[in-house]
C-alpha atoms as a PDB file:
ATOM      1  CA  UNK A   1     -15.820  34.180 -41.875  1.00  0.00           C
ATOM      2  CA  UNK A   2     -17.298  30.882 -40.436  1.00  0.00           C
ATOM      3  CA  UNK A   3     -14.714  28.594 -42.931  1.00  0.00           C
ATOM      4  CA  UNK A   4     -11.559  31.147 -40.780  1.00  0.00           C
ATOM      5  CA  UNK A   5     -13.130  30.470 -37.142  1.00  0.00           C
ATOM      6  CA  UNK A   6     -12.947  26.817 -38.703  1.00  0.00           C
ATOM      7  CA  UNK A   7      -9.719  26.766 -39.192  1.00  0.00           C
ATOM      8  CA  UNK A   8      -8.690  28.441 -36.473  1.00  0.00           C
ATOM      9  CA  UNK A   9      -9.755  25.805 -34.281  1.00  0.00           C
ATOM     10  CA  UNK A  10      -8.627  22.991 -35.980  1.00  0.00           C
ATOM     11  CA  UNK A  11      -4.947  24.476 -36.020  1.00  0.00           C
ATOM     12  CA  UNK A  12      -4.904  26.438 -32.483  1.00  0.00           C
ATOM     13  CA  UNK A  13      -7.380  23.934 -30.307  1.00  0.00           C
ATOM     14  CA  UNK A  14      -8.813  25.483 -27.095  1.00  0.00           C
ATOM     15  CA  UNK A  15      -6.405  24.736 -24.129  1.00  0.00           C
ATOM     16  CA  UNK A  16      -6.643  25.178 -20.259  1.00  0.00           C
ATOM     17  CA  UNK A  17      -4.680  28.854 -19.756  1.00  0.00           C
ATOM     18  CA  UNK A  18      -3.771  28.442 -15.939  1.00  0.00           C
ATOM     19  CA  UNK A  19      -0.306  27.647 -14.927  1.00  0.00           C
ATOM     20  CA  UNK A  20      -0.987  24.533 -13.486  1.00  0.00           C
ATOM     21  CA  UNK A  21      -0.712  22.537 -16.832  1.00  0.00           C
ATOM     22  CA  UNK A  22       3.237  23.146 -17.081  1.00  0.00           C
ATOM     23  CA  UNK A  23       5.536  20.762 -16.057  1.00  0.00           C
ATOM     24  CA  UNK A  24       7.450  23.302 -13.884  1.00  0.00           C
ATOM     25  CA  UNK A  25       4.331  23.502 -11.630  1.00  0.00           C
ATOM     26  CA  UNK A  26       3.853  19.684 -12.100  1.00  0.00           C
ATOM     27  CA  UNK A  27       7.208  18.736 -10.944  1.00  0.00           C
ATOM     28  CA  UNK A  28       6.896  21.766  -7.861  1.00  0.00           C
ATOM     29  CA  UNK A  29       3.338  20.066  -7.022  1.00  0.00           C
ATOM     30  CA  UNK A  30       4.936  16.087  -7.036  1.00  0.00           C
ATOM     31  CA  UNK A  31       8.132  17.711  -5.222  1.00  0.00           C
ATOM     32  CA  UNK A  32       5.900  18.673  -2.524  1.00  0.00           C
ATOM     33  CA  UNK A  33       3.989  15.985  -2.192  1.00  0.00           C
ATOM     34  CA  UNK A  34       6.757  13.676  -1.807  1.00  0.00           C
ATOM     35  CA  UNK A  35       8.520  16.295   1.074  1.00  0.00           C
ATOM     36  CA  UNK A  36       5.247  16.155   2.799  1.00  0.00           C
ATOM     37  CA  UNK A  37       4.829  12.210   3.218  1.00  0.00           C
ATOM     38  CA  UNK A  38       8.871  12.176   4.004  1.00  0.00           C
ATOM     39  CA  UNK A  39       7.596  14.598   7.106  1.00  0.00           C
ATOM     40  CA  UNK A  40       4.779  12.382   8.276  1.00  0.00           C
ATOM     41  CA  UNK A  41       6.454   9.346   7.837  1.00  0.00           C
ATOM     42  CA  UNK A  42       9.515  10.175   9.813  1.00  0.00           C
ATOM     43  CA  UNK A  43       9.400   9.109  13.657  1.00  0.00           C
ATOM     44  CA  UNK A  44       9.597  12.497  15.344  1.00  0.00           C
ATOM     45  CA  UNK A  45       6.252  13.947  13.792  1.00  0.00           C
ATOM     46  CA  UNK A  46       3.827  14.244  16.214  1.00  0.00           C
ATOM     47  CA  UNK A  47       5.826  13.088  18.685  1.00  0.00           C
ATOM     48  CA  UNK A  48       6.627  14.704  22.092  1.00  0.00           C
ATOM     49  CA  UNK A  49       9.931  14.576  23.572  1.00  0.00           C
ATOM     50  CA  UNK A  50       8.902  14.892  27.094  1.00  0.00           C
ATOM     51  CA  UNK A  51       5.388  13.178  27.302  1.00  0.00           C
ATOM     52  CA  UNK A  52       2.821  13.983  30.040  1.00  0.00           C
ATOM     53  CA  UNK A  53      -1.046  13.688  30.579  1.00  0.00           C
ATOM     54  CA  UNK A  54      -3.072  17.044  30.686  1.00  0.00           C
ATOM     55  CA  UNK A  55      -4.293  18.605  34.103  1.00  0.00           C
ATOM     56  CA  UNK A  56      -6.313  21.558  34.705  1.00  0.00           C
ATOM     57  CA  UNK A  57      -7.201  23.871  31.499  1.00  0.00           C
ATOM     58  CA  UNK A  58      -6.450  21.184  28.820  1.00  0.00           C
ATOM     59  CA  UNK A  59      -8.336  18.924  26.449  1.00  0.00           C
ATOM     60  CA  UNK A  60      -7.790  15.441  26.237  1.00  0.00           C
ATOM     61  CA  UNK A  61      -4.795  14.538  24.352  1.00  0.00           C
ATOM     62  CA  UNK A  62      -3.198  11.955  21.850  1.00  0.00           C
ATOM     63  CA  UNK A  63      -0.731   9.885  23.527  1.00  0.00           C
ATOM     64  CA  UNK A  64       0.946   7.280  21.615  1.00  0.00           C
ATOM     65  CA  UNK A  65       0.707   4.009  22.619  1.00  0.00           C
ATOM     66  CA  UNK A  66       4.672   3.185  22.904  1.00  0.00           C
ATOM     67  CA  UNK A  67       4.441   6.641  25.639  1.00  0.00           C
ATOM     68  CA  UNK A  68       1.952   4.803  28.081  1.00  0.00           C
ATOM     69  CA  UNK A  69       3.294   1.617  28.222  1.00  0.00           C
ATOM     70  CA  UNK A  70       6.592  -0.662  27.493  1.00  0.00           C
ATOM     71  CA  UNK A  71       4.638  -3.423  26.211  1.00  0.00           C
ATOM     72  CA  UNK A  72       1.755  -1.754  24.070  1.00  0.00           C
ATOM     73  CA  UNK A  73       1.222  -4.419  21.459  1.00  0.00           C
ATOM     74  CA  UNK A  74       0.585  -7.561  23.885  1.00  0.00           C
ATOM     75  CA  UNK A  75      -1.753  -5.381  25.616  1.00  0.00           C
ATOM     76  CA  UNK A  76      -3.404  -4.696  22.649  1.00  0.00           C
ATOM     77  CA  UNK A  77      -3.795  -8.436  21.727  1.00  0.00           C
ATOM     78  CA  UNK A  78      -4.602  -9.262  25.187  1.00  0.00           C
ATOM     79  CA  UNK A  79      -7.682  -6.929  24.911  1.00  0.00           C
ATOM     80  CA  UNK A  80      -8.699  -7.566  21.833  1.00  0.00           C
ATOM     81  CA  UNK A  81      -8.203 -11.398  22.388  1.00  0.00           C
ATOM     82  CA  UNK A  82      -6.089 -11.849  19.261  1.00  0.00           C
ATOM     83  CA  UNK A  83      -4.638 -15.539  19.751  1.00  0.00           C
ATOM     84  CA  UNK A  84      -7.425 -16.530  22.232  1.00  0.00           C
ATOM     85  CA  UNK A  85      -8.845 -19.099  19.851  1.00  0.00           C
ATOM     86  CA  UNK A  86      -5.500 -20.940  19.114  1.00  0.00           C
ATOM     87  CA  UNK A  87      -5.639 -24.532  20.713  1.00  0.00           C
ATOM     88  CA  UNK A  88      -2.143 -25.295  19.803  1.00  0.00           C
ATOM     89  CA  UNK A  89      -0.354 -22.580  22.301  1.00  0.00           C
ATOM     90  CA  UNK A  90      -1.512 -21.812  26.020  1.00  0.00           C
ATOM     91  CA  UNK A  91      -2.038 -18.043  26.503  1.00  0.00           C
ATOM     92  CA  UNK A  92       0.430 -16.197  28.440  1.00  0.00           C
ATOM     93  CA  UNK A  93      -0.214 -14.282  31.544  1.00  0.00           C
ATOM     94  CA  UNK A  94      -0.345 -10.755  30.556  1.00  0.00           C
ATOM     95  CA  UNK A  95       2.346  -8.378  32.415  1.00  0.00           C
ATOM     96  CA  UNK A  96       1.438  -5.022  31.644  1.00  0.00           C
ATOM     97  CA  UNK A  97       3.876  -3.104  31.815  1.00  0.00           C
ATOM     98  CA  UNK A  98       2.909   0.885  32.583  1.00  0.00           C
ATOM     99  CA  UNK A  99       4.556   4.184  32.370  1.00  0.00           C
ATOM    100  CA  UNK A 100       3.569   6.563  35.133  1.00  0.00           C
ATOM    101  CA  UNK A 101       3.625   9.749  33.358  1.00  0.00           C
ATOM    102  CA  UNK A 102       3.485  13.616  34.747  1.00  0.00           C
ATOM    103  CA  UNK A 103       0.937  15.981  34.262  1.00  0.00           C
ATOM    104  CA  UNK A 104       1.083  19.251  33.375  1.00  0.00           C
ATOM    105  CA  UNK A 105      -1.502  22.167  34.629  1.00  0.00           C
ATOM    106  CA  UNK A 106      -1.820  25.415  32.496  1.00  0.00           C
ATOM    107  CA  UNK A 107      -3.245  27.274  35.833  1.00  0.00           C
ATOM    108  CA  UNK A 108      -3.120  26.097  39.758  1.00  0.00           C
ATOM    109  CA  UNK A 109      -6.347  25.284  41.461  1.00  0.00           C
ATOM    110  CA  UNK A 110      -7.302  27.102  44.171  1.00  0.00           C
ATOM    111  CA  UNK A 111      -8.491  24.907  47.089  1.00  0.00           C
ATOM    112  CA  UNK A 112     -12.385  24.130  47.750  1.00  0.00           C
ATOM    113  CA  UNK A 113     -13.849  25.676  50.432  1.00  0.00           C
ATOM    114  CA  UNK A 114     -16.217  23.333  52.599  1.00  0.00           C
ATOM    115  CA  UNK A 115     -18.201  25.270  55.287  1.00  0.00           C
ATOM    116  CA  UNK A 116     -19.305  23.761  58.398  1.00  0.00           C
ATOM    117  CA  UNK A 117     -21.880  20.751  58.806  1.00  0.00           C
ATOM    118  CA  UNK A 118     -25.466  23.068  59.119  1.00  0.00           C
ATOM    119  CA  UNK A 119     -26.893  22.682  62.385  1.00  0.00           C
ATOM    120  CA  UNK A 120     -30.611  23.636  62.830  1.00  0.00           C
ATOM    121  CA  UNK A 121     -32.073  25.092  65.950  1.00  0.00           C
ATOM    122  CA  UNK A 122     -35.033  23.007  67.522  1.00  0.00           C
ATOM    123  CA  UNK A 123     -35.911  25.292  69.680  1.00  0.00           C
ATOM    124  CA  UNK A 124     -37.449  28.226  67.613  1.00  0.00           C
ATOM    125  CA  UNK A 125     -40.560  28.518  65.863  1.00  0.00           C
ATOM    126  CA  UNK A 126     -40.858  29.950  62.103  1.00  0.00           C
ATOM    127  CA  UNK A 127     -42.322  33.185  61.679  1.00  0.00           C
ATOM    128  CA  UNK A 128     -46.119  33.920  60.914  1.00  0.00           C
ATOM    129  CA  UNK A 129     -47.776  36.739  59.851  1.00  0.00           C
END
């Protein structure tokens, strides 16, 4: 009986059962993959068509940086003082160049209500019992 098991083994080895292991699923799984990085590499993802900075009843958002200004990347080096070191070249003036962008509310805000200045009475005396 042992010498059968034996040589069932050696002619049928043990193999993962799942359906992953077939090439159908393998060439599904890389078909995918390769739809998904088309999608985030494109320019529209994540992109909004009409941009605008959050008002009353939203989170802070993530604005790209070619949305908030026309010159993003010499405002980046300007901050980050990339080319501050070189000797050969004087550094430009920076002319930053910003978008003034809308804001959108989810709700209206309804005015604060101050009350008068308080005014205290000189005149009367507290209360003791």
């Amino acid at each position: 009986m042992n010498q059968i098991k034996m040589c069932m083994q050696c002619i049928y080895p043990m193999a993962c059962t799942r359906n992953k292991n077939t090439r159908n699923n393998y060439a599904i799984e890389l078909n995918k993959s390769i739809h998904t990085q088309e999608y985030l590499l494109t320019g529209d993802y994540a992109q909004s068509i009409a941009t605008a900075c959050p008002g009353n009843g939203l989170g802070g958002a993530h604005l790209p940086r070619s949305q908030m200004s026309n010159n993003p990347v010499e405002i980046e080096n300007f901050l980050f003082g990339i080319g501050s070191s070189d000797l050969t070249k004087d550094i430009p003036v920076l002319n930053a160049e910003l978008k003034c962008l809308p804001t959108h509310d989810i709700f209206t805000k309804a005015p604060t209500i101050v009350s008068q200045s308080f005014v205290s009475n000189n005149t009367q005396r507290p209360q003791f019992k």
